[in-house]
Protein backbone atom coordinates (compact mmCIF):
# COMPACT_ATOMS: atom_id res chain seq x y z
CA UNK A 1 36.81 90.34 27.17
CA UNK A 2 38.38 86.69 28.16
CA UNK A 3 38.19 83.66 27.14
CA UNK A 4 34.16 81.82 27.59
CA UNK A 5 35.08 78.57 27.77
CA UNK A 6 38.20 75.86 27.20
CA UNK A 7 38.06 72.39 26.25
CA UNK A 8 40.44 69.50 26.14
CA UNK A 9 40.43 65.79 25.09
CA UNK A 10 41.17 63.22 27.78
CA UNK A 11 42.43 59.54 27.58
CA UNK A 12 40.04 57.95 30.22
CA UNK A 13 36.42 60.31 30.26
CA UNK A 14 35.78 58.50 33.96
CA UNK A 15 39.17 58.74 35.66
CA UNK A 16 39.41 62.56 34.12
CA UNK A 17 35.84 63.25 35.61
CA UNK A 18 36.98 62.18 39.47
CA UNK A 19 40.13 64.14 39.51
CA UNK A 20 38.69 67.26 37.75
CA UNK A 21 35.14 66.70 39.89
CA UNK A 22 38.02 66.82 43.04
CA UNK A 23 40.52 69.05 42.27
CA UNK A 24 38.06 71.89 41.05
CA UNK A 25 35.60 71.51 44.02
CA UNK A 26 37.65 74.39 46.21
CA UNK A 27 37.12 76.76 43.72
CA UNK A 28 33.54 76.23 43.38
CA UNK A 29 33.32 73.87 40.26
CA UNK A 30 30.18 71.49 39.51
CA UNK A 31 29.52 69.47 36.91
CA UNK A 32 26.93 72.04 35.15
CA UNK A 33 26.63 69.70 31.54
CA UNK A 34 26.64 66.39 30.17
CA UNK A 35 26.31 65.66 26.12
CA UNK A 36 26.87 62.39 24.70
CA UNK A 37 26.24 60.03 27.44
CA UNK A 38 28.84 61.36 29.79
CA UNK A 39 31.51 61.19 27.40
CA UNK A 40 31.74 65.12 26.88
CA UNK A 41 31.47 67.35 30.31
CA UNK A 42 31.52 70.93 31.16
CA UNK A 43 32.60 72.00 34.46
CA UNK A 44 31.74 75.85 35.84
CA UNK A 45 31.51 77.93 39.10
CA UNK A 46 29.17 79.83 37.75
CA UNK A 47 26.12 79.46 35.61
CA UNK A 48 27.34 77.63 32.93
CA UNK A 49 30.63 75.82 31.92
CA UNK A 50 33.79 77.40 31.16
CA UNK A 51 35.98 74.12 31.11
CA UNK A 52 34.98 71.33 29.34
CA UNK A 53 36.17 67.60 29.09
CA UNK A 54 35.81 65.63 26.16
CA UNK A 55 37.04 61.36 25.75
CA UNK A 56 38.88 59.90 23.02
CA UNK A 57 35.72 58.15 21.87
CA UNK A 58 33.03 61.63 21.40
CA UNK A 59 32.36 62.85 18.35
CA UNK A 60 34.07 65.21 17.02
CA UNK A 61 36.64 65.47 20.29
CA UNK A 62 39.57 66.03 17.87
CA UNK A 63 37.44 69.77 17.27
CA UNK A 64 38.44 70.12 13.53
CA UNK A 65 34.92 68.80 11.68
CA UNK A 66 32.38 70.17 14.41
CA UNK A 67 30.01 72.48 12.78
CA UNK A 68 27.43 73.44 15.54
CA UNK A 69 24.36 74.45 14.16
CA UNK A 70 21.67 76.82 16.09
CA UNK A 71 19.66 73.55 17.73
CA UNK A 72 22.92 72.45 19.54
CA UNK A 73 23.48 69.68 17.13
CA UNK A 74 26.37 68.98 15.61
CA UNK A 75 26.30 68.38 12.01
CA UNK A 76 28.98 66.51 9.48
CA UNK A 77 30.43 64.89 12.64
CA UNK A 78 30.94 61.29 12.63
CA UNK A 79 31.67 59.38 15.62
CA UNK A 80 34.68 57.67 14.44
CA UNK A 81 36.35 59.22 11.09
CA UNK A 82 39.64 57.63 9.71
CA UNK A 83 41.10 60.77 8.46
CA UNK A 84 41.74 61.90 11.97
CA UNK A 85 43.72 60.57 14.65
CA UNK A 86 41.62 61.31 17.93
CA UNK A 87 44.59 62.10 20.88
CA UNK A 88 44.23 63.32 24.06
CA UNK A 89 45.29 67.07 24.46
CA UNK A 90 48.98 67.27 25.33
CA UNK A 91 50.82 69.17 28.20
CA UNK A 92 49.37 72.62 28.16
CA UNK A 93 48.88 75.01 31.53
CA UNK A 94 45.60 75.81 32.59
CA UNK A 95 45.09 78.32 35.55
CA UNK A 96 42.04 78.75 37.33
CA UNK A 97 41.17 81.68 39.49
CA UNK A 98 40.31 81.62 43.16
CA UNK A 99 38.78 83.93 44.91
CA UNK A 100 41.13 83.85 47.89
CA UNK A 101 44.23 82.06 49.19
CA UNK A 102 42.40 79.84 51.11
CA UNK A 103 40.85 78.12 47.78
CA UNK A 104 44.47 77.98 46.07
CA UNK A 105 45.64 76.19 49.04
CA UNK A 106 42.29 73.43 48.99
CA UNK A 107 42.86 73.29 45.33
CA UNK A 108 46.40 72.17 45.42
CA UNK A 109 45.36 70.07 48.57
CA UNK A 110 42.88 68.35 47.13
CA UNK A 111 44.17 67.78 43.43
CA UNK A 112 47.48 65.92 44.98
CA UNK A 113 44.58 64.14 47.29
CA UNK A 114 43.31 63.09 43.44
CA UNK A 115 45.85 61.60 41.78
CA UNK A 116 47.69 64.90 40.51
CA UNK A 117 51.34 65.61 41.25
CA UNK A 118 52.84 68.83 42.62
CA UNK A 119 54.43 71.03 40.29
CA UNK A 120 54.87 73.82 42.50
CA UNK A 121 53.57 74.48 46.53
CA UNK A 122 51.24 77.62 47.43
CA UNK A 123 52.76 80.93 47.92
CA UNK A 124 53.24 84.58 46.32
CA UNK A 125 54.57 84.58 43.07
CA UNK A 126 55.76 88.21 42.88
CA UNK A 127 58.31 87.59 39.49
CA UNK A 128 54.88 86.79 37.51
CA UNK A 129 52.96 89.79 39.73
CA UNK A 130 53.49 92.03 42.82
CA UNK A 131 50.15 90.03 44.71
CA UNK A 132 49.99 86.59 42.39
CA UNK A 133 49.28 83.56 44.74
CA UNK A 134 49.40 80.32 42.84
CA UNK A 135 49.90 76.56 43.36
CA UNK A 136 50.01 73.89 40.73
CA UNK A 137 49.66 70.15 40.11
CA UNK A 138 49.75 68.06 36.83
CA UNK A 139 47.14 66.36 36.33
CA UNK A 140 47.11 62.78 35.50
CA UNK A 141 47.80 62.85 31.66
CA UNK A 142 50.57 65.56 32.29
CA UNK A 143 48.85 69.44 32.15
CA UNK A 144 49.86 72.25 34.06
CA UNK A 145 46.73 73.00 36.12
CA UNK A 146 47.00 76.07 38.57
CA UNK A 147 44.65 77.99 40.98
CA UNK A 148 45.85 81.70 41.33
CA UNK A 149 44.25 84.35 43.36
CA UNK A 150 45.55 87.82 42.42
CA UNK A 151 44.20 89.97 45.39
CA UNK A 152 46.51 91.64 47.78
CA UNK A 153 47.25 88.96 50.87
CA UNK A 154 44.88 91.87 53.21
CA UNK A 155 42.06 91.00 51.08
CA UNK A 156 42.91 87.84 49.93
CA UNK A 157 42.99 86.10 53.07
CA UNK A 158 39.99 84.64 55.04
CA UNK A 159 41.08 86.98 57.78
CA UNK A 160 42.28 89.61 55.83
CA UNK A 161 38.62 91.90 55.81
CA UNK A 162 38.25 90.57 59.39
CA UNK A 163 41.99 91.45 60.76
CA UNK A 164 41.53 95.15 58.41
CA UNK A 165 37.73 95.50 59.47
CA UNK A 166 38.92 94.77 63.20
CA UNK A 167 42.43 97.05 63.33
CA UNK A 168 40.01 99.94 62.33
CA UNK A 169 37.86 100.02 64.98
CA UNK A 170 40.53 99.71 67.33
CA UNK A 171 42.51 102.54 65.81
CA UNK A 172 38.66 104.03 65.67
CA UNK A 173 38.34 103.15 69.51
CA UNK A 174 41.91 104.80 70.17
CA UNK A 175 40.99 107.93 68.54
CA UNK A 176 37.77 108.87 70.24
CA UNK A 177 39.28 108.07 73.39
CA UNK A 178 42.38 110.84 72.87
CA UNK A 179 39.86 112.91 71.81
CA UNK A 180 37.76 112.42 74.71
CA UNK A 181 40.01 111.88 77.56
CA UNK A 182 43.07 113.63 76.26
CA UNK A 183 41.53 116.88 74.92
CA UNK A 184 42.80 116.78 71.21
CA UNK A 185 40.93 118.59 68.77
């Protein structure tokens, strides 16, 4: 099984919120949860959150005293605790998948568009994997961020089914016309 869900701890909650809320809209991300008045935020393109935000001023963003308990509370936390230095998460790579080339290319589009930096343009990546597609950007506090789609460029292109779907019936058409006209079989 993979990994359910990642977190990290950013410097500025509302500047993190428009770049992710931008950069992650191409592959279908939404702002799915909210906990502590917008200062913790989970981010999914499915049902629920798989990557989750968290500012330098939630409880318990530094991770190490949160003991959930089975009513979603978290208990022994306290919002500011001297013992622990509270730091946003440092560089770290993070890679998304997309479910075609299309969305790696809007991803890396729109995540420059937000205020990330390029860190490497879209294209096949066949050292990592014979049909890896990947761009990525660093975000504004410095992490890695990709988009990778691993699907053979036939099927991972908007036209791919299309251009496949359309060269069979015209190898289709071609057939049943030897057979007709030309007498084979």
């Amino acid at each position: 099984m993979g990994i359910n869900h990642i977190g990290i701890i950013v410097s500025d909650i509302d500047k993190a919120k428009a770049f992710y809320t931008a950069a992650l809209a191409p592959l279908g991300y939404k702002e799915k949860m909210s906990f502590q008045d917008g200062k913790v935020l989970g981010f999914g393109a499915g049902f629920a959150p798989d990557f989750w935000i968290a500012g330098l001023d939630a409880m318990s963003a530094h991770g190490s005293e949160a003991r959930h308990t089975g009513e979603g509370q978290i208990a022994g936390v306290k919002a500011t605790d001297a013992n622990v230095e509270k730091r946003p998460t440092g560089p770290m790579h993070i890679a998304f998948n997309a479910s075609n080339r299309q969305h790696v290319r809007d991803f890396h589009k729109a995540a420059i568009a937000a205020g990330g930096v390029c860190n490497g343009t879209p294209g096949t990546r066949p050292v990592y994997f014979s049909t890896y597609y990947g761009a990525f950007v660093m975000d504004p506090e410095g992490r890695n961020l990709e988009a990778v789609c691993m699907k053979p460029g036939f099927w991972a292109e908007p036209w791919g089914f299309l251009g496949w779907a359309t060269f069979g019936l015209v190898l289709g058409g071609v057939g049943a016309y030897y057979v007709q006209y030309a007498g084979l079989l």
